[in-house]
Protein backbone atom coordinates (compact mmCIF):
# COMPACT_ATOMS: atom_id res chain seq x y z
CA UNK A 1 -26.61 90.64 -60.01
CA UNK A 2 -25.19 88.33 -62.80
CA UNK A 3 -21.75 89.15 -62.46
CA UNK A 4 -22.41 89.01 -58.35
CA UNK A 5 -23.80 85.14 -59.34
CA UNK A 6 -20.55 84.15 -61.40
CA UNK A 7 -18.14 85.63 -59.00
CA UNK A 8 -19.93 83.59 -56.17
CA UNK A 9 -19.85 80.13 -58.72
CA UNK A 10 -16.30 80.92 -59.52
CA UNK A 11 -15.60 81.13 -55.92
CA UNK A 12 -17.03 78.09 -55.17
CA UNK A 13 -15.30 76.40 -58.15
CA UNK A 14 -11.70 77.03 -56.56
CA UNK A 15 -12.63 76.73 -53.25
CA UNK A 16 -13.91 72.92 -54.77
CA UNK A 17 -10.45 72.92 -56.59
CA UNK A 18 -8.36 73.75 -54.19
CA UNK A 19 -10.31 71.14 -51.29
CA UNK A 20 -10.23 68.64 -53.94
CA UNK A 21 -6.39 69.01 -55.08
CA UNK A 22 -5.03 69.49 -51.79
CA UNK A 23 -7.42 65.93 -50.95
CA UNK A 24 -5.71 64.36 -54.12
CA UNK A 25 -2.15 65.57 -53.47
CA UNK A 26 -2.19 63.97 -49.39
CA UNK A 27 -4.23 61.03 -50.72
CA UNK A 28 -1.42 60.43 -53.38
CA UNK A 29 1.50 61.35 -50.91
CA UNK A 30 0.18 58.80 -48.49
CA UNK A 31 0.06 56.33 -50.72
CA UNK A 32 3.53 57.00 -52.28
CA UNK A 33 4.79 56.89 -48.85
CA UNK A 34 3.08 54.19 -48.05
CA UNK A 35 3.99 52.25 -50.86
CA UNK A 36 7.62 52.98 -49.63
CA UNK A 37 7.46 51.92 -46.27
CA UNK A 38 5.73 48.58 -47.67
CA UNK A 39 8.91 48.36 -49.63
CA UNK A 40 10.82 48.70 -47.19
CA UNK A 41 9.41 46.34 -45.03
CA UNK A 42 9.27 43.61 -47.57
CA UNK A 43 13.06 44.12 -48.16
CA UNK A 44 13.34 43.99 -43.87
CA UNK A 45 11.56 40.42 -44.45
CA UNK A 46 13.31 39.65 -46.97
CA UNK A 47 16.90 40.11 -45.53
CA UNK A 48 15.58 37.92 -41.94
CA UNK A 49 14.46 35.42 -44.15
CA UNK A 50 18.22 35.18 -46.14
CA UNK A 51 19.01 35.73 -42.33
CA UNK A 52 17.59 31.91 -41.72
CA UNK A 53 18.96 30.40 -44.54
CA UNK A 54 22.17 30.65 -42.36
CA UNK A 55 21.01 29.56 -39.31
CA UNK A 56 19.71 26.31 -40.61
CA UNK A 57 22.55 25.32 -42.22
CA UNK A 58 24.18 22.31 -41.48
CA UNK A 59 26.88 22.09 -38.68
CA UNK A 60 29.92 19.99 -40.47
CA UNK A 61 33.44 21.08 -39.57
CA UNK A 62 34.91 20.40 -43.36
CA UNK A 63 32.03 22.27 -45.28
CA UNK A 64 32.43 25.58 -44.76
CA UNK A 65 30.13 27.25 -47.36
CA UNK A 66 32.33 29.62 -49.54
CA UNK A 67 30.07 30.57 -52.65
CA UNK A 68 27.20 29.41 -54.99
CA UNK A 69 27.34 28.60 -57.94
CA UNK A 70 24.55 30.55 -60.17
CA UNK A 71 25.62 27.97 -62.85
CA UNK A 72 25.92 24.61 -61.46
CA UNK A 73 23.57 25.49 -58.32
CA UNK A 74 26.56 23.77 -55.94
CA UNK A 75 27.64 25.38 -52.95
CA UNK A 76 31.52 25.25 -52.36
CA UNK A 77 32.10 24.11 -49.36
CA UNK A 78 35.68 24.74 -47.79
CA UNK A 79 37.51 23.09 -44.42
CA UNK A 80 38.53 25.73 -42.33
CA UNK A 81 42.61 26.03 -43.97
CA UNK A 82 40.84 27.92 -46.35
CA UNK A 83 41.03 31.71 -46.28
CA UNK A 84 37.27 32.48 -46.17
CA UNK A 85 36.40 29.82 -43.70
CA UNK A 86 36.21 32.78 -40.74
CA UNK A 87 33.55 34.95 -42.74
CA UNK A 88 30.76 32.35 -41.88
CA UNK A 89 30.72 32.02 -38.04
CA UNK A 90 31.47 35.97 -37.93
CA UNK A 91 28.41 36.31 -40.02
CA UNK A 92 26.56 34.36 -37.71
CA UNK A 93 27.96 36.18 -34.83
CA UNK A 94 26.84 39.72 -36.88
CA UNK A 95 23.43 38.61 -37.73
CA UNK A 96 23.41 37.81 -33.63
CA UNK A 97 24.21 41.45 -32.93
CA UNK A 98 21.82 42.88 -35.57
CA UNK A 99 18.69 40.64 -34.41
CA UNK A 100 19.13 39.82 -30.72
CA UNK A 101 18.38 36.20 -31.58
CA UNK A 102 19.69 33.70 -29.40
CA UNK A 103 19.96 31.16 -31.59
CA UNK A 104 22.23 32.62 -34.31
CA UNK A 105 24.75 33.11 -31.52
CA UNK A 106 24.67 29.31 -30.68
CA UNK A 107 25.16 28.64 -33.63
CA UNK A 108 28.01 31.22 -33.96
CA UNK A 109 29.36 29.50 -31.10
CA UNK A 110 29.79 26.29 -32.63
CA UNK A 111 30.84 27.12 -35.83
CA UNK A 112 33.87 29.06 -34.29
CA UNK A 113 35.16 26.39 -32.52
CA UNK A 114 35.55 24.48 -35.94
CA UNK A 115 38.19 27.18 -36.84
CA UNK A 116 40.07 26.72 -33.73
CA UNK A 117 43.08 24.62 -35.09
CA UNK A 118 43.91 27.11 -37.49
CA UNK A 119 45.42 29.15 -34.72
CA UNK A 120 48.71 26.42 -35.32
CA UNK A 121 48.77 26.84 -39.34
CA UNK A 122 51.70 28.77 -40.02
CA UNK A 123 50.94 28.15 -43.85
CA UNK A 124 48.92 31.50 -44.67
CA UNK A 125 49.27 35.06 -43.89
CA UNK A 126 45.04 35.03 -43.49
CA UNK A 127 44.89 34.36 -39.75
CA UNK A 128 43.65 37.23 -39.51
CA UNK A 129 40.27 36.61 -42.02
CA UNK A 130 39.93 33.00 -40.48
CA UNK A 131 40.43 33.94 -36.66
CA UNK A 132 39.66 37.21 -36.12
CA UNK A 133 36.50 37.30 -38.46
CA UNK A 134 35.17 34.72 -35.87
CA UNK A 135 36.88 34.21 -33.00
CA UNK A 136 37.36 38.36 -32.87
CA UNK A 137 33.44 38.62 -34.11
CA UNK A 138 32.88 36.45 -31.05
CA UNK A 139 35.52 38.56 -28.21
CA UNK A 140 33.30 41.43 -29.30
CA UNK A 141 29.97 39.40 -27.61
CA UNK A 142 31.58 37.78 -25.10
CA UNK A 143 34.71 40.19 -24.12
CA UNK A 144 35.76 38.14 -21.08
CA UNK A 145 35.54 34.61 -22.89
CA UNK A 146 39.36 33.65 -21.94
CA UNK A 147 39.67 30.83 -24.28
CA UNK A 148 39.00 33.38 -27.35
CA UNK A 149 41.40 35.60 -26.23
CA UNK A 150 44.25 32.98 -25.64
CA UNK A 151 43.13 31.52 -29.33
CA UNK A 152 43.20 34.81 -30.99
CA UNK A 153 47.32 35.93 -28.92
CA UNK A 154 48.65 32.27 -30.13
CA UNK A 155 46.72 32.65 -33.79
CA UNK A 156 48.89 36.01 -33.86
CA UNK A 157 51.95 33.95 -32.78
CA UNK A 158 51.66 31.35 -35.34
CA UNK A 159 51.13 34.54 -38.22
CA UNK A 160 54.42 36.47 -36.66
CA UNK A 161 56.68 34.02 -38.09
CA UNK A 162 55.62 34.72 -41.46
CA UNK A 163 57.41 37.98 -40.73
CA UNK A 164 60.73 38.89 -42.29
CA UNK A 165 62.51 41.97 -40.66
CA UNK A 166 64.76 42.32 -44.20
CA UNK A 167 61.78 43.17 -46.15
CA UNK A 168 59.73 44.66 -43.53
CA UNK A 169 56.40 42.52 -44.50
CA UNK A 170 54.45 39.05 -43.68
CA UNK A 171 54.78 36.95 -46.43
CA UNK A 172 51.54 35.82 -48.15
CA UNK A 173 51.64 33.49 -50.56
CA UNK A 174 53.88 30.04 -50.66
CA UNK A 175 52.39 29.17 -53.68
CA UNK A 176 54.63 30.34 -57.26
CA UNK A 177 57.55 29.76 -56.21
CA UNK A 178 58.70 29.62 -59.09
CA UNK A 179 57.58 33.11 -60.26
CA UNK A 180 57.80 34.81 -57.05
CA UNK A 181 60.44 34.81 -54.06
CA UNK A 182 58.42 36.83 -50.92
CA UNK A 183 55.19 37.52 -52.39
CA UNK A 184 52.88 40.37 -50.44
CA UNK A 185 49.37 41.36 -51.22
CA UNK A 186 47.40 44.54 -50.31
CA UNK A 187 44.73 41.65 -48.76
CA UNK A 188 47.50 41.08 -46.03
CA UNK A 189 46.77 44.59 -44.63
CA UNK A 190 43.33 43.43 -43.26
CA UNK A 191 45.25 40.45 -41.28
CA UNK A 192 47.11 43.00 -39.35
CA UNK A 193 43.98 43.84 -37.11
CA UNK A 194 44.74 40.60 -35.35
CA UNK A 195 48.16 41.47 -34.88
CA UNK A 196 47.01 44.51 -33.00
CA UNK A 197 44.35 42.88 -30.68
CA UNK A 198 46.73 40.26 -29.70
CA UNK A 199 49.10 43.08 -27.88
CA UNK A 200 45.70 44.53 -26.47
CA UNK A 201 45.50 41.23 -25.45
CA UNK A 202 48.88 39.96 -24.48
CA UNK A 203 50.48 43.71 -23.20
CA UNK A 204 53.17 42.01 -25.89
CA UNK A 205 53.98 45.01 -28.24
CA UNK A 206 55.90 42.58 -30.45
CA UNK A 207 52.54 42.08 -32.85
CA UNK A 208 51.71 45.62 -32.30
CA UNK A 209 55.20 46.46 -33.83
CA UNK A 210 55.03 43.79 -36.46
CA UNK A 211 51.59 45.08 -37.51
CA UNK A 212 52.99 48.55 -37.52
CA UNK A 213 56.06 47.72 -39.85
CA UNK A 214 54.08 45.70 -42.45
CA UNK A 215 51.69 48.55 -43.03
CA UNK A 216 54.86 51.12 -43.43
CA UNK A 217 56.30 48.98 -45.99
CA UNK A 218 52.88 48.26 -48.03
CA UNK A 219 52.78 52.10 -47.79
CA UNK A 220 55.65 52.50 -49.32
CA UNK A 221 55.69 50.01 -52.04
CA UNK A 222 52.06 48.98 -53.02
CA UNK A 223 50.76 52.53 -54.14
CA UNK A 224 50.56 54.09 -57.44
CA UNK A 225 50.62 58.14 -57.98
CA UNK A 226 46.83 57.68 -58.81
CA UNK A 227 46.56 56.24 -54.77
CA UNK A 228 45.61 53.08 -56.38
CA UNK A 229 47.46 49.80 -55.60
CA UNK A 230 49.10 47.08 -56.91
CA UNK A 231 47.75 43.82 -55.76
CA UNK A 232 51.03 41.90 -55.58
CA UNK A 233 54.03 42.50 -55.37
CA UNK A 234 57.21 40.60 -54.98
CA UNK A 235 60.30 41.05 -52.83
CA UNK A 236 64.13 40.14 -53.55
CA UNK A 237 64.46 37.75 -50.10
CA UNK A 238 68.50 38.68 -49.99
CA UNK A 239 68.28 42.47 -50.90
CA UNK A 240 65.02 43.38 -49.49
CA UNK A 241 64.00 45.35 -52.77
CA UNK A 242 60.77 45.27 -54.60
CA UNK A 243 61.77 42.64 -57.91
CA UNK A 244 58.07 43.12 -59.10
CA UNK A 245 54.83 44.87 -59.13
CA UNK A 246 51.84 42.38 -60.82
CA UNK A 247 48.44 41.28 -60.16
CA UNK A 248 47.30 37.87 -59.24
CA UNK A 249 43.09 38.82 -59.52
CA UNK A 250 42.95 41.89 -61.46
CA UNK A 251 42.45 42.50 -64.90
CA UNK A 252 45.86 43.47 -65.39
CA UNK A 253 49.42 44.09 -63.96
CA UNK A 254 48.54 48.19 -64.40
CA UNK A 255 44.48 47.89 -63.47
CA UNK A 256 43.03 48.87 -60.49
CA UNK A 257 41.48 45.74 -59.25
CA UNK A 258 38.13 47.15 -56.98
CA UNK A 259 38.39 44.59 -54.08
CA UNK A 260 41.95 45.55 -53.89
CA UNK A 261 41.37 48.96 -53.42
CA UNK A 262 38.95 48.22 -50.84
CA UNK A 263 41.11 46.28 -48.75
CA UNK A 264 43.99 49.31 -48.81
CA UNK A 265 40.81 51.51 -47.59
CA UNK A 266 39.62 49.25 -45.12
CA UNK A 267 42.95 47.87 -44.14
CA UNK A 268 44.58 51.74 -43.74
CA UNK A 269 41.31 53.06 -41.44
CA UNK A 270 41.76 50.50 -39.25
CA UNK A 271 45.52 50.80 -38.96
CA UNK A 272 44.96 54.33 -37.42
CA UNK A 273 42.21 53.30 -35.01
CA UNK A 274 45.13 50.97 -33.42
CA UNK A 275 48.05 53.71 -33.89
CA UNK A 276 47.12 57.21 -35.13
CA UNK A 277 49.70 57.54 -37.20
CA UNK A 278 48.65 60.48 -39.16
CA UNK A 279 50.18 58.96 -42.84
CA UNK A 280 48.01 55.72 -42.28
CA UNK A 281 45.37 57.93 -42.21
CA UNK A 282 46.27 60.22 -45.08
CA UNK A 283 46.92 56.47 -47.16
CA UNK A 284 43.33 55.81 -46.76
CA UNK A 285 41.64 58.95 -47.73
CA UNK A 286 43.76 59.28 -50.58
CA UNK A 287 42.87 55.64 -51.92
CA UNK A 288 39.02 56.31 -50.70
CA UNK A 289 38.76 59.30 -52.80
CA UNK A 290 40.16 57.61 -56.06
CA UNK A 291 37.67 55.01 -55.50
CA UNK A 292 34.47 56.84 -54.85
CA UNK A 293 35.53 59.68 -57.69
CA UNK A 294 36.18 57.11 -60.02
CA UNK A 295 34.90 57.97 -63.63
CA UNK A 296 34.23 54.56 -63.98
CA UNK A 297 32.37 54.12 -60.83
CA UNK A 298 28.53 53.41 -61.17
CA UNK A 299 25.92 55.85 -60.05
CA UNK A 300 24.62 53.40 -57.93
CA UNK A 301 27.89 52.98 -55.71
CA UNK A 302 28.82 49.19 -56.90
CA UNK A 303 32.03 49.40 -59.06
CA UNK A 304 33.06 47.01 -61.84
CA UNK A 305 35.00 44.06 -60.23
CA UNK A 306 38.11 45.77 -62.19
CA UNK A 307 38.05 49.69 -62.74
CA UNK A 308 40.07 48.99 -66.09
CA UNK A 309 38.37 46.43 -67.54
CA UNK A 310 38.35 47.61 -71.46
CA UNK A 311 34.78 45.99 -71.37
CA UNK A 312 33.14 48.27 -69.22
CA UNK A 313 29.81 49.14 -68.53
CA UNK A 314 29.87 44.89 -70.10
CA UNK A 315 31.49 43.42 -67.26
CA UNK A 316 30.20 41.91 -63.87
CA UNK A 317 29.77 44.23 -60.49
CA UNK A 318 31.13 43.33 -57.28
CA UNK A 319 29.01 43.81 -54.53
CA UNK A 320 31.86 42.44 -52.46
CA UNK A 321 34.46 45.34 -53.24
CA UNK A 322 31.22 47.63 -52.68
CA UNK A 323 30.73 46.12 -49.03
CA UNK A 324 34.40 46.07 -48.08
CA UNK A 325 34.75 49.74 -48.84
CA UNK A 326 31.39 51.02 -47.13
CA UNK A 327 32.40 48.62 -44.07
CA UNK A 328 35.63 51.38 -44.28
CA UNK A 329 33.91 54.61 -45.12
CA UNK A 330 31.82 54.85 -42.48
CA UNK A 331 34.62 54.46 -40.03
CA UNK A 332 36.90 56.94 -41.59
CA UNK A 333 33.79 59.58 -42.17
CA UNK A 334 34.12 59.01 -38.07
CA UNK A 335 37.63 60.61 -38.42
CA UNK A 336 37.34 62.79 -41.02
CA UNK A 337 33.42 64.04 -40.84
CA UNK A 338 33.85 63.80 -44.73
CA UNK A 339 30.19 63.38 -45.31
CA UNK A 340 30.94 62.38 -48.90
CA UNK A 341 32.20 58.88 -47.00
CA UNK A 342 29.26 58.53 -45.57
CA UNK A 343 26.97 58.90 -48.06
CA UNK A 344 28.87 56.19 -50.43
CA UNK A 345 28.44 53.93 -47.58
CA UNK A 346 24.64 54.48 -47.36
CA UNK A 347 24.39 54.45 -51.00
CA UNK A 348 25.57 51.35 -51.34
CA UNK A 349 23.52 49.76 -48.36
CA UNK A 350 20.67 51.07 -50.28
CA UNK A 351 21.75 49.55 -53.53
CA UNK A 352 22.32 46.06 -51.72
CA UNK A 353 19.36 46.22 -50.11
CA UNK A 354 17.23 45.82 -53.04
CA UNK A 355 15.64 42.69 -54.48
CA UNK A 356 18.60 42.86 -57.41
CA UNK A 357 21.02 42.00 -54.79
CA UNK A 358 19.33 40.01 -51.73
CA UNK A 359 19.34 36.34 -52.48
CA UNK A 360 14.85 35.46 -53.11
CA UNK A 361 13.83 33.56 -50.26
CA UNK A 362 13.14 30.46 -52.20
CA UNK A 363 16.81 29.74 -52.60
CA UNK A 364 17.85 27.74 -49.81
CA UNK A 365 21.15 28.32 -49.41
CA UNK A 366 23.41 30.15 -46.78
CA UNK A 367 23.74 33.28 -48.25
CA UNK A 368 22.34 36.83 -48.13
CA UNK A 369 23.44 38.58 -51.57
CA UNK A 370 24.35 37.84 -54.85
CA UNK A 371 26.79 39.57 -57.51
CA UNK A 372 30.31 39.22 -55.81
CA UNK A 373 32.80 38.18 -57.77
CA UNK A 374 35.92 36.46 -56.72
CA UNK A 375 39.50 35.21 -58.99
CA UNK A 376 39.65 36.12 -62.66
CA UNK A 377 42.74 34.45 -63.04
CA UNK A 378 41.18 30.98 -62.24
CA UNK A 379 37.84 32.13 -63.96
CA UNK A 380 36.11 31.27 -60.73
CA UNK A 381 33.36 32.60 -58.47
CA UNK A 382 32.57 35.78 -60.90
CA UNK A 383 29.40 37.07 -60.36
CA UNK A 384 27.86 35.01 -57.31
CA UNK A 385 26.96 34.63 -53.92
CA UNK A 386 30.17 34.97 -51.75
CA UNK A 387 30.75 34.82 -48.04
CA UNK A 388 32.67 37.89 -47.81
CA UNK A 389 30.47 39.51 -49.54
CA UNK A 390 27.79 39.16 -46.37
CA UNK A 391 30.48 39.70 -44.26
CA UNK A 392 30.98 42.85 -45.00
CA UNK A 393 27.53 44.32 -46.06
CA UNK A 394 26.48 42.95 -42.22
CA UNK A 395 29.72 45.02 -40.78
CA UNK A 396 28.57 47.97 -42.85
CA UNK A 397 24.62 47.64 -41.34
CA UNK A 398 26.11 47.67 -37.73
CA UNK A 399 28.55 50.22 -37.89
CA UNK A 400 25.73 52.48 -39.56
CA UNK A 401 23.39 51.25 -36.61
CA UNK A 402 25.60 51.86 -34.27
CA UNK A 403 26.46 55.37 -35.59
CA UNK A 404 22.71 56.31 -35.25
């Protein structure tokens, strides 16, 4: 009878165990989860209330906002000449397409048409960043607006006679001209998607060609045997022939400057959507896969704003270079079905998304995340919130939307 009695108690004791634990372990697993989604949805609030900021900015055709400083607590504010004076109406225009909200494409609308009279400035090689980041953010909402398409064919115009058939390239820079004779920088690779629109546009192949040829030669000449790149490099005007091979940005002439290397990702994938040339698509797996194998590439997806920098792990992230090469990943993982491309990308969404990176919502300025950082060799905009930055962290959140 006794042992009868302490088999039925030590029954009852696991059957109490077991109701009890199995209680605990869905109580504490709902809570977890819960906790998550809570997160989550604090970061959602979070990223529509930087989403405002932007939207309530003030309209004023000469103040572009560029970057903040952390420092000073200025924004720059740039006319629309400058190069990154595109990346805030296309943001506008993104946020538009991510939210539905009628209002942030009003205001998309009239931000754009401050950038119009760049489509005559035959200055820069960045038509491309200043007309297609806005006026092409806004073709893609309104694809039978006329006036965008004949802005975006005459902007390509204006950038084809920056084009010398010698050297095969669009000039950049007409700064240095002391130093340099026909500089070209991998950046120049993203202004070719303009290039290629305009013939979509036009049924003129000349841009498509030009475009085409500028890409060939980068190919050629800006790549390392590592499938890094050179940022600049400079070209002998009478014989055609590369005179140099330096950095403007980087850390060095021989470092591997991480928004550089995005921009040779980015610029490449988007080559071969236009063409399908096989080696532009080879040229941007290759540099992808020195980037995301890096050794000196974070855990958490957001490199060092050089990959050399002796300093490292001391030095300032750029969320920037980060954004830029997710924007690219997830487009070439859509050619490739390398899921290692993908999962960078969302990596790194996940990494910006997070309170380290998203701007609080007390600071009231137009701008989503912090830690981009811009021109070492001016010791200028390191480590802060940069327009590019949310431009391309907003491209990478609708191409992953899009390819759910």
């Amino acid at each position: 009878m006794r042992n009868t009695y302490i088999k039925s108690v030590s029954h009852f004791v696991l059957v109490l165990a077991f109701v009890f634990g199995f209680t605990f372990f869905f109580a504490c697993k709902s809570k977890n989860e819960n906790k998550t989604q809570d997160t989550q949805i604090n970061l959602d609030e979070l990223l529509h209330a930087r989403y405002a900021k932007l939207l309530h900015y003030e309209l004023d055709s000469m103040a572009f906002p560029r970057s903040f400083s952390n420092d000073d607590k200025v924004i720059k504010k740039v006319p629309s000449k400058d190069w990154c004076s595109g990346f805030f109406p296309g943001n506008l225009w993104q946020i538009y397409k991510l939210t539905g909200n009628e209002a942030f494409k009003k205001r998309a609308q009239q931000w754009t048409t401050f950038v119009e009279k760049e489509k005559f400035n035959d200055r820069t090689h960045d038509m491309g960043f200043k007309v297609f980041c806005s006026f092409g953010q806004g073709l893609s909402v309104n694809p039978n607006n006329q006036d965008y398409k004949d802005i975006i064919v005459k902007s390509a115009q204006t950038l084809s006679t920056r084009f010398d058939e010698n050297i095969g390239s669009i000039r950049s820079w007409d700064h240095h001209a002391d130093i340099w004779q026909f500089p070209v920088i991998i950046d120049n690779m993203m202004n070719l998607e303009l290039l290629f629109e305009a013939t979509k546009i036009s049924g003129d192949s000349l841009y498509h060609n030009i475009a085409v040829k500028h890409a060939n030669t980068t190919m050629k000449n800006h790549f390392r045997t590592d499938d890094s790149t050179w940022h600049v490099l400079d070209y002998d005007t009478i014989t055609g022939q590369v005179r140099a091979r330096v950095t403007h940005q980087g850390f060095d002439d021989n470092s591997a400057w991480a928004r550089g290397q995005g921009w040779a990702i980015n610029g490449y994938t988007m080559a071969y959507r236009y063409t399908k040339d096989e080696r532009f698509l080879n040229r941007a797996v290759a540099t992808a896969n020195f980037f995301i194998n890096h050794k000196n590439l974070p855990k958490d997806g957001i490199p060092y704003w050089d990959f050399d920098n002796p300093d490292i792990p001391n030095v300032s992230r750029d969320a920037s270079a980060a954004a830029i090469v997710a924007s690219g990943l997830v487009e070439l993982y859509g050619y490739t079905n390398n899921e290692d491309y993908l999962k960078y990308s969302k990596k790194v969404i996940s990494t910006l998304k997070s309170q380290e990176y998203i701007l609080p919502k007390e600071v009231d300025i137009p701008f989503v995340l912090d830690h981009s950082f811009g021109d070492w060799s001016k010791r200028s905009e390191m480590d802060e919130p940069i327009v590019y930055g949310d431009y391309y962290f907003l491209e990478t959140l609708l191409k992953l939307k899009k390819l759910d």
